[in-house]
Protein backbone atom coordinates (compact mmCIF):
# COMPACT_ATOMS: atom_id res chain seq x y z
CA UNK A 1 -1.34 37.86 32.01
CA UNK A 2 -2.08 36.38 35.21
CA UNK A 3 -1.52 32.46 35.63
CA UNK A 4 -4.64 31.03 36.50
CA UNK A 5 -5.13 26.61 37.00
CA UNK A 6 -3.49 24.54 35.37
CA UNK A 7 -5.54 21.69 33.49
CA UNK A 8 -4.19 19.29 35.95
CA UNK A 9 -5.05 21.01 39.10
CA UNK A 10 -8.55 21.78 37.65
CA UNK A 11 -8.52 17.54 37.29
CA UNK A 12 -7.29 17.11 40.42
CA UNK A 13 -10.00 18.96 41.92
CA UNK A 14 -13.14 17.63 39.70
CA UNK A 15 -12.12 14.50 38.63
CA UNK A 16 -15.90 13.87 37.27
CA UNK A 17 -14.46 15.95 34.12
CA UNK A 18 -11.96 13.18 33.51
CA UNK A 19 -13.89 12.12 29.85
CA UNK A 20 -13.57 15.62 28.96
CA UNK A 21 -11.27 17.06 25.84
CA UNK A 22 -8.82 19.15 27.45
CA UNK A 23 -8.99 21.53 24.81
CA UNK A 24 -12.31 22.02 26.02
CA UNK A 25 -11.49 22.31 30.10
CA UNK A 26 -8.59 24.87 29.04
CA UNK A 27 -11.46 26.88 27.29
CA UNK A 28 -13.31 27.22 30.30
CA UNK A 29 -10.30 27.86 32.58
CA UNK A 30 -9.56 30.59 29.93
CA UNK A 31 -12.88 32.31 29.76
CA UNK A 32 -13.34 31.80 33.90
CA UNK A 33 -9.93 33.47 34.55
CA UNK A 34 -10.74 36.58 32.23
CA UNK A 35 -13.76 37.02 34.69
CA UNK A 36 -11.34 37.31 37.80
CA UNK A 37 -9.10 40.19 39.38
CA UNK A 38 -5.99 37.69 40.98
CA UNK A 39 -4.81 41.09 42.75
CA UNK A 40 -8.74 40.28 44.57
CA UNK A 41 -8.92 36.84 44.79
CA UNK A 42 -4.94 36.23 45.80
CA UNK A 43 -4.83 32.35 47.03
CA UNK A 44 -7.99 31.12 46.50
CA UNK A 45 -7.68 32.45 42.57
CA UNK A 46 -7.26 28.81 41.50
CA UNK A 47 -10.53 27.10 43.26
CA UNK A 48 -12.52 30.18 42.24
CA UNK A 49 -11.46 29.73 38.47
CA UNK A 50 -11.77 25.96 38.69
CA UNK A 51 -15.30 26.37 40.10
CA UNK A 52 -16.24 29.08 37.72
CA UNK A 53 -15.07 26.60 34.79
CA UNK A 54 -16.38 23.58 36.10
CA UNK A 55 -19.77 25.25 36.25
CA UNK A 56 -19.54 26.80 32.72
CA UNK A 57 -18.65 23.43 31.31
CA UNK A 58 -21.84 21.78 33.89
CA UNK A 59 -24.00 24.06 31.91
CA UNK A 60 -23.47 22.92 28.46
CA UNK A 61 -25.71 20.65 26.72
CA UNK A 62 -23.83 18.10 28.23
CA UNK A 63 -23.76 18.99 31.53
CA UNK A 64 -27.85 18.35 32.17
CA UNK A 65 -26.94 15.60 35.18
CA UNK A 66 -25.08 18.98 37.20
CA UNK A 67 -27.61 20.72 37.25
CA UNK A 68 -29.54 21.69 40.89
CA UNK A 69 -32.94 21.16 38.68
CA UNK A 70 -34.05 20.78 35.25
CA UNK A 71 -35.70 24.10 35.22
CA UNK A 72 -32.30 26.08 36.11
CA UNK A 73 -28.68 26.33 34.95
CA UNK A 74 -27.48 26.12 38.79
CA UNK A 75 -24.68 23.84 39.14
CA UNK A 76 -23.32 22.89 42.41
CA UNK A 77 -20.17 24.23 41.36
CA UNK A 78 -21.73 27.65 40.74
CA UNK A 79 -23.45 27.54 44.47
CA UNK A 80 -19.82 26.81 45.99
CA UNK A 81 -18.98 29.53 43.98
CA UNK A 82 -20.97 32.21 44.84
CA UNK A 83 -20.16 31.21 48.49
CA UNK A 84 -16.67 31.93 47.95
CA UNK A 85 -17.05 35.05 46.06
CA UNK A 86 -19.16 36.09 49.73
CA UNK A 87 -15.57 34.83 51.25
CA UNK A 88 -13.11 36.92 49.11
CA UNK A 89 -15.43 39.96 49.09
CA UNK A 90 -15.72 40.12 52.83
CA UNK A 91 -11.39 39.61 52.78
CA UNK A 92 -10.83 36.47 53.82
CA UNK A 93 -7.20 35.83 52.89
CA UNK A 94 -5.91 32.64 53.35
């Protein structure tokens, strides 16, 4: 299996999930990963999964304050997301 974030580097980089279990954050690192090909997303595999988790965990009943507006599930994290699924699908490499 491919190694995805580590719970610490997914802190590091969204340190507004620093109340949360991280039982719960390696859940969503888990379930984010499974949704990514590394061999496609090569160095930016780790801010894509964090993103992709931090959004799944924004969207929970919990997560009401991350959302864009009341009447969607948008987070920001899924926005900066989908920007940098644009980013690997058009190559960019870093």
């Amino acid at each position: 299996m491919t190694m995805g974030a580590t719970i610490e580097q997914f802190r590091a980089r969204h340190s507004e999930f620093g109340s949360t279990p991280d039982s719960k954050i390696q859940a969503s690192l888990d379930d984010a990963l499974v949704q990514m090909n590394a061999d496609v997303w090569g160095a930016l595999l780790v801010k894509g999964q964090c993103l992709l988790a931090a959004h799944q965990l924004a969207s929970g009943p919990g997560g009401t304050t991350a959302r864009l507006s009341a009447k969607s599930t948008d987070t920001l994290y899924s926005v900066q997301f989908r920007e940098l699924q644009v980013q690997v699908a058009c190559g960019l490499r870093p």
